[in-house]
N, C-alpha and C. Protein backbone atom coordinates (compact mmCIF):
# COMPACT_ATOMS: atom_id res chain seq x y z
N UNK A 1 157.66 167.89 161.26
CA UNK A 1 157.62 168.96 160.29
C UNK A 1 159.04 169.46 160.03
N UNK A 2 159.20 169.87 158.79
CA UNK A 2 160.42 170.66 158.29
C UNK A 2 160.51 171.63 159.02
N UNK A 3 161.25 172.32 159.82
CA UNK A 3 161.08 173.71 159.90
C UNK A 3 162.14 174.46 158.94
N UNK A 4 163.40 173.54 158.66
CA UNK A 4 164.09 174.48 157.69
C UNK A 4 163.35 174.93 156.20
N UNK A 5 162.21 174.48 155.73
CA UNK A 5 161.36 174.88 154.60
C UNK A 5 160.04 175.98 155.23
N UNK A 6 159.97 176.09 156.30
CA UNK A 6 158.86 177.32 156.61
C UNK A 6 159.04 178.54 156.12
N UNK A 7 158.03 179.00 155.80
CA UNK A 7 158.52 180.25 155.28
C UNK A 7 157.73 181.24 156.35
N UNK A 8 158.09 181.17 157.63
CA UNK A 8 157.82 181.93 158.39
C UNK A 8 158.84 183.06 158.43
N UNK A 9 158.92 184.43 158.97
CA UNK A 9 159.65 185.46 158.39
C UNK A 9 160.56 185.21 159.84
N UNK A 10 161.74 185.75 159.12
CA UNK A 10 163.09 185.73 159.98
C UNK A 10 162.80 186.84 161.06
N UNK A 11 162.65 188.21 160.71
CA UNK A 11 162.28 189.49 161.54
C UNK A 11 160.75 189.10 162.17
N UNK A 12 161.09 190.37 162.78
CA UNK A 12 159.08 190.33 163.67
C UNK A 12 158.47 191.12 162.71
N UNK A 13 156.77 190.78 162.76
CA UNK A 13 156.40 191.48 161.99
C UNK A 13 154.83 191.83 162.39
N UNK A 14 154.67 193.07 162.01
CA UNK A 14 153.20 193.69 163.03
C UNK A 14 152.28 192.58 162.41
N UNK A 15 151.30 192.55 163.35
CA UNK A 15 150.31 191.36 162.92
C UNK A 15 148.97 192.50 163.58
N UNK A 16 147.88 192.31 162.43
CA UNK A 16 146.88 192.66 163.23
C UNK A 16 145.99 191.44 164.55
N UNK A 17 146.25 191.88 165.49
CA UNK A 17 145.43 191.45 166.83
C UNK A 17 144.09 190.41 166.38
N UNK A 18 142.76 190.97 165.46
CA UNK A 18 142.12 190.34 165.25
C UNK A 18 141.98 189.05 164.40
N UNK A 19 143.07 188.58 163.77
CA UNK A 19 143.58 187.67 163.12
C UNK A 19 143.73 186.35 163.82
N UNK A 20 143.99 186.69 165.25
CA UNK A 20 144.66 185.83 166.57
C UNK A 20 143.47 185.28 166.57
N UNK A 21 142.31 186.27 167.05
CA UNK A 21 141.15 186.14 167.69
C UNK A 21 140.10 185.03 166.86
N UNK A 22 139.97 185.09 165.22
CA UNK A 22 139.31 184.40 164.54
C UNK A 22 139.33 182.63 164.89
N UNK A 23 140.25 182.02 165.03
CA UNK A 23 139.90 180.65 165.10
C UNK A 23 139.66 180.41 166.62
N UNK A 24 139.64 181.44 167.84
CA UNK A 24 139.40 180.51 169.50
C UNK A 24 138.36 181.57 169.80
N UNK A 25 138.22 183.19 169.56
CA UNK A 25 137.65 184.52 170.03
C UNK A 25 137.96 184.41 171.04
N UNK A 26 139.35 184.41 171.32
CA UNK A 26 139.89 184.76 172.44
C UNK A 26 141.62 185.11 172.21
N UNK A 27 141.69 186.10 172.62
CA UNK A 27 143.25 186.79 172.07
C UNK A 27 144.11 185.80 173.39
N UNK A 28 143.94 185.77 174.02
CA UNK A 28 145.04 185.25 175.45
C UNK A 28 144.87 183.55 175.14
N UNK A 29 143.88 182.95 174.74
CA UNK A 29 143.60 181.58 174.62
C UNK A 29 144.48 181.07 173.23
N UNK A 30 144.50 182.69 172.10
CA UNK A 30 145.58 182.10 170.84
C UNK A 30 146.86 182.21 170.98
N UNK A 31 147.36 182.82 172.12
CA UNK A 31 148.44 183.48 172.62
C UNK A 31 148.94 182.15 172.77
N UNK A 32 148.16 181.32 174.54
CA UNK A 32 148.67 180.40 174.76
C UNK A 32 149.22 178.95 174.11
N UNK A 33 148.15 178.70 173.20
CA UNK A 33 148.05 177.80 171.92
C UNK A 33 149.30 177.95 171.48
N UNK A 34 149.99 179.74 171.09
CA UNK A 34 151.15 179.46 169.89
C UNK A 34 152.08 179.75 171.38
N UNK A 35 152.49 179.74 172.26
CA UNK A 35 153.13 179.55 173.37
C UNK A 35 153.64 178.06 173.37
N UNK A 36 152.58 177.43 173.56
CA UNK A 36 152.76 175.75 173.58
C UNK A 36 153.26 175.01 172.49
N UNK A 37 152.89 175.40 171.34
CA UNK A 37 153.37 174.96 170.00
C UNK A 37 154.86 175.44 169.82
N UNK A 38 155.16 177.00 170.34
CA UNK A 38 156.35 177.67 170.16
C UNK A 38 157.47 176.56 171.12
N UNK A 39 157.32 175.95 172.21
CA UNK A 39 158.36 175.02 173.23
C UNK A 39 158.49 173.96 172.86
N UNK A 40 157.01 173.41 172.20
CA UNK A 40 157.43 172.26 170.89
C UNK A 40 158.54 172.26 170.02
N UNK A 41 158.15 173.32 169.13
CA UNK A 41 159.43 173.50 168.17
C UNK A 41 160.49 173.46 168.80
N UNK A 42 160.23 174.04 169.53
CA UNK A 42 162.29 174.65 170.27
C UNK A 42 162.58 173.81 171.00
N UNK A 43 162.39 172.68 171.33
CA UNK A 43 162.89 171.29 171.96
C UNK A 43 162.70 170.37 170.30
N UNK A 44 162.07 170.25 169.68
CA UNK A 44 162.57 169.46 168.22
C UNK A 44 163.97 170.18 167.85
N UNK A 45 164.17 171.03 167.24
CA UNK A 45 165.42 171.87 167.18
C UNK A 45 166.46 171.89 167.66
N UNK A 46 166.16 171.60 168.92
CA UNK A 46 167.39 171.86 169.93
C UNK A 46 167.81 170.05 170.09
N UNK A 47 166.26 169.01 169.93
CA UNK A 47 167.21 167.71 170.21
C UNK A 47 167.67 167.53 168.82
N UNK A 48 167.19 168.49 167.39
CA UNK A 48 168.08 167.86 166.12
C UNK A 48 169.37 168.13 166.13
N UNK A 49 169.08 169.86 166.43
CA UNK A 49 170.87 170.61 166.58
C UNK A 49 172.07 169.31 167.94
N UNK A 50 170.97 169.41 168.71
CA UNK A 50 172.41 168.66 169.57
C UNK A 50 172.67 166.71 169.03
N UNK A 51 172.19 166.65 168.34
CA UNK A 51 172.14 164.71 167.59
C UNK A 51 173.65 165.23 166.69
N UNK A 52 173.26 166.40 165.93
CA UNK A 52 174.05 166.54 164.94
C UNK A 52 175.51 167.08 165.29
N UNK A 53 175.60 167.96 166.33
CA UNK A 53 176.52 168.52 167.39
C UNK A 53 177.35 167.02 167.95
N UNK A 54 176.62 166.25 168.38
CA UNK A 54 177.54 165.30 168.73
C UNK A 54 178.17 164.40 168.39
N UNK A 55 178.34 164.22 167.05
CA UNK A 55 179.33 163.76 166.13
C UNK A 55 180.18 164.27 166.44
N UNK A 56 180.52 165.52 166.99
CA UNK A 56 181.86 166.13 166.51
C UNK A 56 182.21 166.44 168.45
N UNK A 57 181.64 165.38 169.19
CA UNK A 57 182.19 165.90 170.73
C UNK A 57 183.57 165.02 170.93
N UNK A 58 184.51 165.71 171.65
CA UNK A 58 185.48 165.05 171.86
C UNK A 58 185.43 165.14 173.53
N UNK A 59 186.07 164.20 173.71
CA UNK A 59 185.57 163.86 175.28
C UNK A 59 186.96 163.32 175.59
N UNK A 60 188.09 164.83 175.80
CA UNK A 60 189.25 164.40 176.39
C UNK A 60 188.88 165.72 177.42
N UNK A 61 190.14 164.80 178.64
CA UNK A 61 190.25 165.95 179.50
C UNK A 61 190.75 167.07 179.24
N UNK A 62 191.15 167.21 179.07
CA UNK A 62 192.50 168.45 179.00
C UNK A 62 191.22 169.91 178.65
N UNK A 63 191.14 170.40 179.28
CA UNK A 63 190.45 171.75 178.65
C UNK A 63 191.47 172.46 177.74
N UNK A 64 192.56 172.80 177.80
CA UNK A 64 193.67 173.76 177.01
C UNK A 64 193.33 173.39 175.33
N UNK A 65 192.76 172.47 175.00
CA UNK A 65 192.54 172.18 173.55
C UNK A 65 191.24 172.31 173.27
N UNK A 66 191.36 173.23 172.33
CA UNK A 66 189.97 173.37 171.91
C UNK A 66 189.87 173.43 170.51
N UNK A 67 189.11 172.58 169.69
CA UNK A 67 188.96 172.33 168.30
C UNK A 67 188.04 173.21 168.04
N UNK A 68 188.19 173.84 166.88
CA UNK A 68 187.44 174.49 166.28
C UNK A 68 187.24 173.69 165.41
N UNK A 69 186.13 173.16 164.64
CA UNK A 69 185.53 172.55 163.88
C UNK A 69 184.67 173.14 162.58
N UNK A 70 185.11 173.41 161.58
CA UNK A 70 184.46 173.69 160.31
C UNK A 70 183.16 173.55 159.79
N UNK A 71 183.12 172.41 160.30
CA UNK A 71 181.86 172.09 159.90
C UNK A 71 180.95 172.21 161.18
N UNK A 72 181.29 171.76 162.18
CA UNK A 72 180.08 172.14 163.52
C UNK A 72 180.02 173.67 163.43
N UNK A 73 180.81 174.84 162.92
CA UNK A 73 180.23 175.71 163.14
C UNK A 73 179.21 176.08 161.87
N UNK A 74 179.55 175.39 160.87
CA UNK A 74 178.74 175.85 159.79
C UNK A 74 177.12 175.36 160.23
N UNK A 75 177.05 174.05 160.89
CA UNK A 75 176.09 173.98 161.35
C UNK A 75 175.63 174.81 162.48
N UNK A 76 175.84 175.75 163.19
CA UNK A 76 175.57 176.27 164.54
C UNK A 76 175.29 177.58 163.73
N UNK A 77 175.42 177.80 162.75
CA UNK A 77 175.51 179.35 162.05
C UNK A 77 174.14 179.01 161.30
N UNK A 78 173.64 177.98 160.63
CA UNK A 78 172.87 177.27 159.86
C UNK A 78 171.75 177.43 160.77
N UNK A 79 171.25 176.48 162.20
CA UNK A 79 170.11 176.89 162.72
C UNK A 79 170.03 178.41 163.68
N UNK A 80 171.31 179.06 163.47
CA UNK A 80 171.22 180.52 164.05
C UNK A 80 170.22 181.10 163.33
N UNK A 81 170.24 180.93 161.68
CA UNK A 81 169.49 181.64 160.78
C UNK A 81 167.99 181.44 160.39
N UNK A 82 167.60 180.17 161.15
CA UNK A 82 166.16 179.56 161.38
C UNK A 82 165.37 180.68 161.76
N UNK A 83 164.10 180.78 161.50
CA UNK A 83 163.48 181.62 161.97
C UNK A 83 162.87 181.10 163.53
N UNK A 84 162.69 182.12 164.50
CA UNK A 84 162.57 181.60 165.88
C UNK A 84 161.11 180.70 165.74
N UNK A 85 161.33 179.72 166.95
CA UNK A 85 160.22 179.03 167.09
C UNK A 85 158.86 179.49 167.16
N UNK A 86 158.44 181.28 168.19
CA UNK A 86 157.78 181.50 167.97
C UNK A 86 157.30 182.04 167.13
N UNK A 87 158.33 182.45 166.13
CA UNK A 87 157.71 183.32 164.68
C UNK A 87 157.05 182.00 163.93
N UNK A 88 157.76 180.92 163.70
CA UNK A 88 157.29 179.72 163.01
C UNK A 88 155.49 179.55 163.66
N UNK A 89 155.50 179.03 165.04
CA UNK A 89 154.44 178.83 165.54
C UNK A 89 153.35 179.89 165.00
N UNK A 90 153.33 181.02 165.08
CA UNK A 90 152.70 182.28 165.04
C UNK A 90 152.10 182.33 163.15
N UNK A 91 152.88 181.50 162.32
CA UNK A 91 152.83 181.37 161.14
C UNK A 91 151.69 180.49 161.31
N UNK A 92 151.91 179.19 162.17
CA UNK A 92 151.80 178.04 161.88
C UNK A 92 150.26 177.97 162.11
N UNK A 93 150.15 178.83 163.42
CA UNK A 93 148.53 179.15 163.86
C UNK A 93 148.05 180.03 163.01
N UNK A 94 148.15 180.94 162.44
CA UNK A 94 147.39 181.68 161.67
C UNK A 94 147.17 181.43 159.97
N UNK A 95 147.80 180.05 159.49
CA UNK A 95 147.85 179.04 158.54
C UNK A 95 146.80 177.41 158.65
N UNK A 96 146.00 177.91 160.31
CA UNK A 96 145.15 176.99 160.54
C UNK A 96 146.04 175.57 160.27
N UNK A 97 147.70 175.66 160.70
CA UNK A 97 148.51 174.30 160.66
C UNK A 97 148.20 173.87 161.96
N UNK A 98 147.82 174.24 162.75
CA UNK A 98 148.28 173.63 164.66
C UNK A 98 146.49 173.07 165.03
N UNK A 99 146.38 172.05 165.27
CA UNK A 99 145.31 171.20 165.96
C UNK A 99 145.18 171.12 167.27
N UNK A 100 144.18 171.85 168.18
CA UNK A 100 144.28 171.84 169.29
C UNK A 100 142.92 171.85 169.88
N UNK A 101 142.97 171.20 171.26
CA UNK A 101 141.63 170.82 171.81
C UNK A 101 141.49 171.42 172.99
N UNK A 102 140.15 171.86 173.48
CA UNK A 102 139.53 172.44 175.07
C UNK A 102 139.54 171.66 175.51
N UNK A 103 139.95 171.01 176.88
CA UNK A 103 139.23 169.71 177.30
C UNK A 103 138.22 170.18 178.51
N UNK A 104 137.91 171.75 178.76
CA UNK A 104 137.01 171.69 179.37
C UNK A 104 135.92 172.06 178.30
N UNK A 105 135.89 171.91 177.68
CA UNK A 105 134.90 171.60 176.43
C UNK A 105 134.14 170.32 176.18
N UNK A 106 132.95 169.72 176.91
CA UNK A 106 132.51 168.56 176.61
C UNK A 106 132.11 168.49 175.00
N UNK A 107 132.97 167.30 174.36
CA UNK A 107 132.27 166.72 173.53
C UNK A 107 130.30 166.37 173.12
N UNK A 108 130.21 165.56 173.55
CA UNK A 108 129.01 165.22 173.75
C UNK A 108 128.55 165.91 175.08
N UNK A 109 127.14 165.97 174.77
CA UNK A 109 125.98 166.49 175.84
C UNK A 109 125.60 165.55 176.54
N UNK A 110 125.09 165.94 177.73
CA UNK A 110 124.77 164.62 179.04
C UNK A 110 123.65 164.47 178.65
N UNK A 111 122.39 165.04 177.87
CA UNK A 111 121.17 164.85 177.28
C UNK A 111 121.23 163.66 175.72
N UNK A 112 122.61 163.50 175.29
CA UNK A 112 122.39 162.77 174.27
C UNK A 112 121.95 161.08 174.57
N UNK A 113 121.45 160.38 173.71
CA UNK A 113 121.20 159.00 174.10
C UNK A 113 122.25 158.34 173.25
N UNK A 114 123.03 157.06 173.90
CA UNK A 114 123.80 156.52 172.79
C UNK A 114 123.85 155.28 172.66
């Protein structure tokens, strides 16, 4: 997924509680859902930001030099302004985007014949 096209909101923003509750009826069970989805994002992000970051590593010894780079910071300023993973997630679940399964939830019944 894009996340730079979400239009999840940059700030926090009050959410009514029962909103959570509609797709699991359980507030702590939607919690965890956008918890899990939220560490998703933020490891996609973090392995795009650092792919793109390392174009520009220089790998001399000398610590006393330090490049400032124009463009790596324009990029580091660029996903600063992303909206956080869990605001995205929190979008993403209450947009019925995120697919997720009980697995102590049997599928089928031990009474079915197949």
């Amino acid at each position: 997924m894009d996340y730079k096209k979400s239009k999840a909101p940059t700030n926090t923003v009050t959410r009514d509680l029962m909103d959570f509750c509609d797709a699991t009826d359980n507030i702590y069970e939607s919690v965890a859902i956008i918890g899990k989805r939220a560490n998703q994002i933020s490891q996609d992000i973090k392995q795009e930001l650092s792919k793109k970051l390392s174009e520009f590593a220089n790998y001399n010894d000398t610590l006393e030099e330090v490049f400032e780079n124009r463009e790596q910071i324009e990029i580091s300023r660029y996903y600063e302004k992303l909206p956080k993973p869990t605001l995205i997630a929190t979008e993403e679940f209450l947009n019925h985007e995120i697919y997720w399964k009980d697995p102590s939830q049997d599928v089928y019944d031990d009474d079915d014949d197949f």
